[in-house]
Protein backbone atom coordinates (compact mmCIF):
# COMPACT_ATOMS: atom_id res chain seq x y z
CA UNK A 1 0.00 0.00 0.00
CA UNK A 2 1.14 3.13 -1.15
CA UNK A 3 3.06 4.89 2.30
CA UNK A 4 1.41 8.43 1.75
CA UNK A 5 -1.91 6.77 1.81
CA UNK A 6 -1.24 4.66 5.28
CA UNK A 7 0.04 8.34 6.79
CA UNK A 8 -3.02 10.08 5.83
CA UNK A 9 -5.35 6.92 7.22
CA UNK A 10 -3.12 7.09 10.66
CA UNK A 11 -3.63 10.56 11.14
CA UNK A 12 -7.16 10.24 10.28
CA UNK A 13 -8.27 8.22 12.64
CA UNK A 14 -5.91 9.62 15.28
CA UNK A 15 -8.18 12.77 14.84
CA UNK A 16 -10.82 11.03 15.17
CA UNK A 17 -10.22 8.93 18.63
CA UNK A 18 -9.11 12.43 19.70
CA UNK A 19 -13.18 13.90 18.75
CA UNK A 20 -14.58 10.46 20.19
CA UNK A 21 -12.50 10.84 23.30
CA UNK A 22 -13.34 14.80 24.08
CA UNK A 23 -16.87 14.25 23.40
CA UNK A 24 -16.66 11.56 25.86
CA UNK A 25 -15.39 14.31 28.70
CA UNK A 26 -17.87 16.56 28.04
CA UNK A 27 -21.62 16.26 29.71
CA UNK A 28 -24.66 18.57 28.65
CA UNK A 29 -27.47 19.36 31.08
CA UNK A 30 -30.57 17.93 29.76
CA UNK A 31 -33.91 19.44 30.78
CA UNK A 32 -36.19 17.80 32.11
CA UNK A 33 -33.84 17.40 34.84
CA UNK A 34 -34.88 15.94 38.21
CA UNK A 35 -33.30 16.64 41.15
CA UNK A 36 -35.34 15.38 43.84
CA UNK A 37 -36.43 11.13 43.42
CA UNK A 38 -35.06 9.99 46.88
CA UNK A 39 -34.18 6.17 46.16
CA UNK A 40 -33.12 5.18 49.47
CA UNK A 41 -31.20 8.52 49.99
CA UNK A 42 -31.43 12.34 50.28
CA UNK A 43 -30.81 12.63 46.96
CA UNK A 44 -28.39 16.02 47.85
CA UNK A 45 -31.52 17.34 49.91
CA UNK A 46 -31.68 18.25 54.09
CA UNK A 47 -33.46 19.81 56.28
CA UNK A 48 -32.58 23.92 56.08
CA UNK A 49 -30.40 25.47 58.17
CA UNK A 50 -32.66 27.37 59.49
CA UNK A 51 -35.44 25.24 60.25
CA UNK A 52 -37.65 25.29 63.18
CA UNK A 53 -36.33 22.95 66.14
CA UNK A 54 -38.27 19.65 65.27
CA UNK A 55 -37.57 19.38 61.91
CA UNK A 56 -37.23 15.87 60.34
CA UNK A 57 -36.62 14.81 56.48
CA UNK A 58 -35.68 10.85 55.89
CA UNK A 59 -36.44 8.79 52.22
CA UNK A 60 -39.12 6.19 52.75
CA UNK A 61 -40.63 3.49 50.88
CA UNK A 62 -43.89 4.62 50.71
CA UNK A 63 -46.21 7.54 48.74
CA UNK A 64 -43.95 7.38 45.62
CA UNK A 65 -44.56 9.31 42.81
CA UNK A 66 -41.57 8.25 40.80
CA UNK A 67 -39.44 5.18 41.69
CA UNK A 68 -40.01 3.65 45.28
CA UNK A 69 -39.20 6.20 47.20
CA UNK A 70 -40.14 9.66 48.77
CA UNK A 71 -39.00 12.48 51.01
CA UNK A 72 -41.00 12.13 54.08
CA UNK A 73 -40.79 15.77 55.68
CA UNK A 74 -42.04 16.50 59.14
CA UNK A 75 -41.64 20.69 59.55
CA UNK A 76 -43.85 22.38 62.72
CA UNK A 77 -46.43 24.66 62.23
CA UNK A 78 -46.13 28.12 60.60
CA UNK A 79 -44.54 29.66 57.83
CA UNK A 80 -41.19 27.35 57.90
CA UNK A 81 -37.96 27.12 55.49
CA UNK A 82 -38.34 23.01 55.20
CA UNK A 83 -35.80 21.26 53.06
CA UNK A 84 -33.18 22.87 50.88
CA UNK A 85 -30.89 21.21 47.84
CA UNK A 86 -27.83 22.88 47.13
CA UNK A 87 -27.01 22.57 43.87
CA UNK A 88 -23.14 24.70 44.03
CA UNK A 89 -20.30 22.63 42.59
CA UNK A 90 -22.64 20.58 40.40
CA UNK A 91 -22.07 21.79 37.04
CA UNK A 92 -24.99 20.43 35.08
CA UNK A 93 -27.58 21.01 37.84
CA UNK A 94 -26.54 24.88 37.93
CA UNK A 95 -26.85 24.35 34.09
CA UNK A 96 -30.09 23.23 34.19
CA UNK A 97 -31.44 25.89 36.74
CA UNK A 98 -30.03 28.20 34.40
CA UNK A 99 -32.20 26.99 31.31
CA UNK A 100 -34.81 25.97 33.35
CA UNK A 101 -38.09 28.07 33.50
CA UNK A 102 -40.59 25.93 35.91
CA UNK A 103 -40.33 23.68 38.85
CA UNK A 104 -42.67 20.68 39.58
CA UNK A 105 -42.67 18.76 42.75
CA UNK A 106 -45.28 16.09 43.36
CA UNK A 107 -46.86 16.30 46.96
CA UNK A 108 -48.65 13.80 48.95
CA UNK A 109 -50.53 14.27 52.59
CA UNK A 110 -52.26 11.24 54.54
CA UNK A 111 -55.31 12.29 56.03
CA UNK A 112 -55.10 9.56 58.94
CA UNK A 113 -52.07 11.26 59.94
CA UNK A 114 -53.18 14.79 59.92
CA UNK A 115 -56.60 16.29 62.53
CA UNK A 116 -57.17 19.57 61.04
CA UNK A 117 -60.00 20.44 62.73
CA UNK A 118 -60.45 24.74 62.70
CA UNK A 119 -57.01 25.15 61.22
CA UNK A 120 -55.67 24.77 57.88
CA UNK A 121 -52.73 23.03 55.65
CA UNK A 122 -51.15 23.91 52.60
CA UNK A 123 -49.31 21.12 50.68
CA UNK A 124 -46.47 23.95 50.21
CA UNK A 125 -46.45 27.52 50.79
CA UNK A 126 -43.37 28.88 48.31
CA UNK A 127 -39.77 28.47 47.04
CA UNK A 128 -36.83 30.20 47.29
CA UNK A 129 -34.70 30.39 44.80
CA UNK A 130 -30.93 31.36 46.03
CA UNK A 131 -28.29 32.13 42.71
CA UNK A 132 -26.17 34.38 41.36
CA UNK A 133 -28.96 36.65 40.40
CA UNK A 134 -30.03 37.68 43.87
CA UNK A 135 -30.06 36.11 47.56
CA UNK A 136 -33.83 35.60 47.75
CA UNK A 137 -36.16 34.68 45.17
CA UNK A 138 -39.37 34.27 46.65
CA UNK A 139 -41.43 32.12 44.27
CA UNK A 140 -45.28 31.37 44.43
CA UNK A 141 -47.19 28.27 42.96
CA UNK A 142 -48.37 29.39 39.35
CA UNK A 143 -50.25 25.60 39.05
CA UNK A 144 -51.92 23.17 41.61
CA UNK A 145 -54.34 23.11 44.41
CA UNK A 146 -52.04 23.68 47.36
CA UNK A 147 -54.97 24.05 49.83
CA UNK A 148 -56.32 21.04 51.92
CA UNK A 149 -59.43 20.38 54.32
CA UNK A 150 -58.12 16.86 55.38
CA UNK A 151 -61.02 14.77 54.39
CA UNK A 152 -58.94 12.70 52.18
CA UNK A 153 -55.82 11.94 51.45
CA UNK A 154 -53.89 14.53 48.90
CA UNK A 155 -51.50 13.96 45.82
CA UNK A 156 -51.13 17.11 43.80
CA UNK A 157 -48.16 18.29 41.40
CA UNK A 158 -47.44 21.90 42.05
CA UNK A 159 -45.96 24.17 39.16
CA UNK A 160 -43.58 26.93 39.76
CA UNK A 161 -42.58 29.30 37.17
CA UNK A 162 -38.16 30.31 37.47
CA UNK A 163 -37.70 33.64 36.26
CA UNK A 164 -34.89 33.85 33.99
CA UNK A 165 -31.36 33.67 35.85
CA UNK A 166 -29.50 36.29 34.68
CA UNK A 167 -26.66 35.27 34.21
CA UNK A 168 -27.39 31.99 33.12
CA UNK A 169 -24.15 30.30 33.52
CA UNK A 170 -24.41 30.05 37.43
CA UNK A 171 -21.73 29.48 40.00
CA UNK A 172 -24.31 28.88 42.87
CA UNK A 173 -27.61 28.06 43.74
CA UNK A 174 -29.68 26.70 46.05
CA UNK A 175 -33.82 25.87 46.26
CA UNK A 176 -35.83 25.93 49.23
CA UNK A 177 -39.01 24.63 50.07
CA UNK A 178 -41.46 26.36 52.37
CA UNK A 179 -44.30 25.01 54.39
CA UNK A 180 -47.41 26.93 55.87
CA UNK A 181 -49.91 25.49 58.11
CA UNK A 182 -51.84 26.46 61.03
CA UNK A 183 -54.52 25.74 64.02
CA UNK A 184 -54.42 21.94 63.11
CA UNK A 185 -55.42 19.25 66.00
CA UNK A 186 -52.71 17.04 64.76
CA UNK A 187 -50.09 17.79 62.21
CA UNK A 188 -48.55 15.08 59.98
CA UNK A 189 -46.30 14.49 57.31
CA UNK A 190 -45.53 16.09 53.95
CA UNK A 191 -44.35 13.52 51.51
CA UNK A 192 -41.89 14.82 48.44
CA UNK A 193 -41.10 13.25 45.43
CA UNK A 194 -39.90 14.06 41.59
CA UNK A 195 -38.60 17.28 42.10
CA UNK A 196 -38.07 18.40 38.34
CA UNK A 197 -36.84 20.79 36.67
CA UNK A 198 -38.48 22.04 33.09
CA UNK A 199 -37.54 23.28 30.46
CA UNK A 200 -39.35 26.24 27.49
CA UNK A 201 -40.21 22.81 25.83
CA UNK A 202 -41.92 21.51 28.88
CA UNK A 203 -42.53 17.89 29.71
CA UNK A 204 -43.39 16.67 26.31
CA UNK A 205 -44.13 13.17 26.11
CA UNK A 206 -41.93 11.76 22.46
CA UNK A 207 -43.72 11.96 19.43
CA UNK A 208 -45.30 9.18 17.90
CA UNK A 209 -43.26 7.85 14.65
CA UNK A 210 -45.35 8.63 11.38
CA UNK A 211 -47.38 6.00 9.95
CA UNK A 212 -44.62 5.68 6.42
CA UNK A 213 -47.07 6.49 3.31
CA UNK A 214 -48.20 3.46 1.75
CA UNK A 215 -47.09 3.12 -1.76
CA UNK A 216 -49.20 4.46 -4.61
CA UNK A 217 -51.06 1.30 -5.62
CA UNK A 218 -50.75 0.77 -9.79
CA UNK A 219 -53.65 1.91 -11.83
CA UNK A 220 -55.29 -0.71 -13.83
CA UNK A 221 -54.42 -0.96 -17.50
CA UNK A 222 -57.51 0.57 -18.82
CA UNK A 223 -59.64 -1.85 -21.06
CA UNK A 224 -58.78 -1.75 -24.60
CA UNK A 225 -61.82 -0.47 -26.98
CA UNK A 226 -63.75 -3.27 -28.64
CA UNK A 227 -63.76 -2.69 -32.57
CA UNK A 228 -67.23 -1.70 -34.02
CA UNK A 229 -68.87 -5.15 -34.90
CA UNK A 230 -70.00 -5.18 -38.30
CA UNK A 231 -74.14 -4.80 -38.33
């Protein structure tokens, strides 16, 4: 084989293990992106900071939403900074909060382990939002019944909308969840699950494949015209 021709082949596909290999290192963040399932771990969530003394927030096998698992949150009464995820030093999450522009979190509340009696419960009260555009984003539900009497048990997905994070490419962030209630008999549990974030294409389910066109049949041959018989 000529020797010119096995050079240029070499360096050919030298160039391209080197493309395969540096796509390899490089990860996009993909939206939807969840970051809050809780299989049999906090999942990078905890209970704030600043939460009020009593606080609890453990994954459980039970009142799933996605997977097997939720965040089973126990926060006292009042307007209360719950559970936070940090997302600083995770590249693609800050990525994603960064493109994102809602929040979803499914919610679920037992009635057997709640007695409201002349008080009332919110399934959540707020987020805050925490990022290189500004220390407190206060952010209320745009979609989902948050209110609850307590006759029956709950399950409700709550939509928040992000305002745009300016700038996009973030070097922290943080989101909070707040809960609200008040006056109950007995308070229970708030159960978490498939935290996700969305993106200006929303949660689109994929397309169904076209049908392919079936081919044009053939036309029949028309008939040839009989000759005139003689009279």
């Amino acid at each position: 084989m000529n020797m010119n021709l096995m050079s240029r082949i070499g360096v050919c596909s030298f160039i391209c293990l080197a493309i395969t290999l540096g796509l390899a290192g490089i990860s996009y963040a993909g939206l939807p992106q969840v970051i809050g399932n809780w299989e049999d771990s906090n999942d990078g969530w905890a209970v704030h900071s600043e939460a009020a003394e009593g606080t609890t927030a453990k994954a459980v096998k039970e009142n799933a939403t996605l997977g097997n698992y939720s965040y089973k949150v126990f926060v006292p009464s009042g307007w209360q900074k719950a559970i936070v995820r940090d997302l600083s030093g995770d590249a693609n999450l800050l990525a994603a909060l960064g493109k994102a522009t809602q929040l979803k979190v499914d919610i679920t509340l037992k009635a057997k382990e709640w007695n409201i009696g002349t008080g009332w419960v919110k399934a959540i009260e707020c987020i805050v939002i925490q990022s290189d555009m500004g220390g407190w984003q206060q952010i209320d539900p745009a979609d989902g019944e948050t209110g609850w009497n307590g006759a029956e048990d709950k399950k409700v997905t709550v939509t928040f909308d992000i305002p745009p994070q300016t700038p996009p490419d973030l070097t922290h962030g943080s989101i909070t969840i707040i809960t609200n209630y008040d006056g109950v008999t007995t308070a229970g549990n708030f159960y978490f699950d498939n935290v996700r974030l969305i993106g200006a294409a929303g949660e689109t389910k994929p397309a169904e494949m076209k049908k392919a066109a079936e081919p044009n049949q053939p036309k029949e041959a028309a008939k040839p015209v009989e000759p005139n018989k003689p009279k």
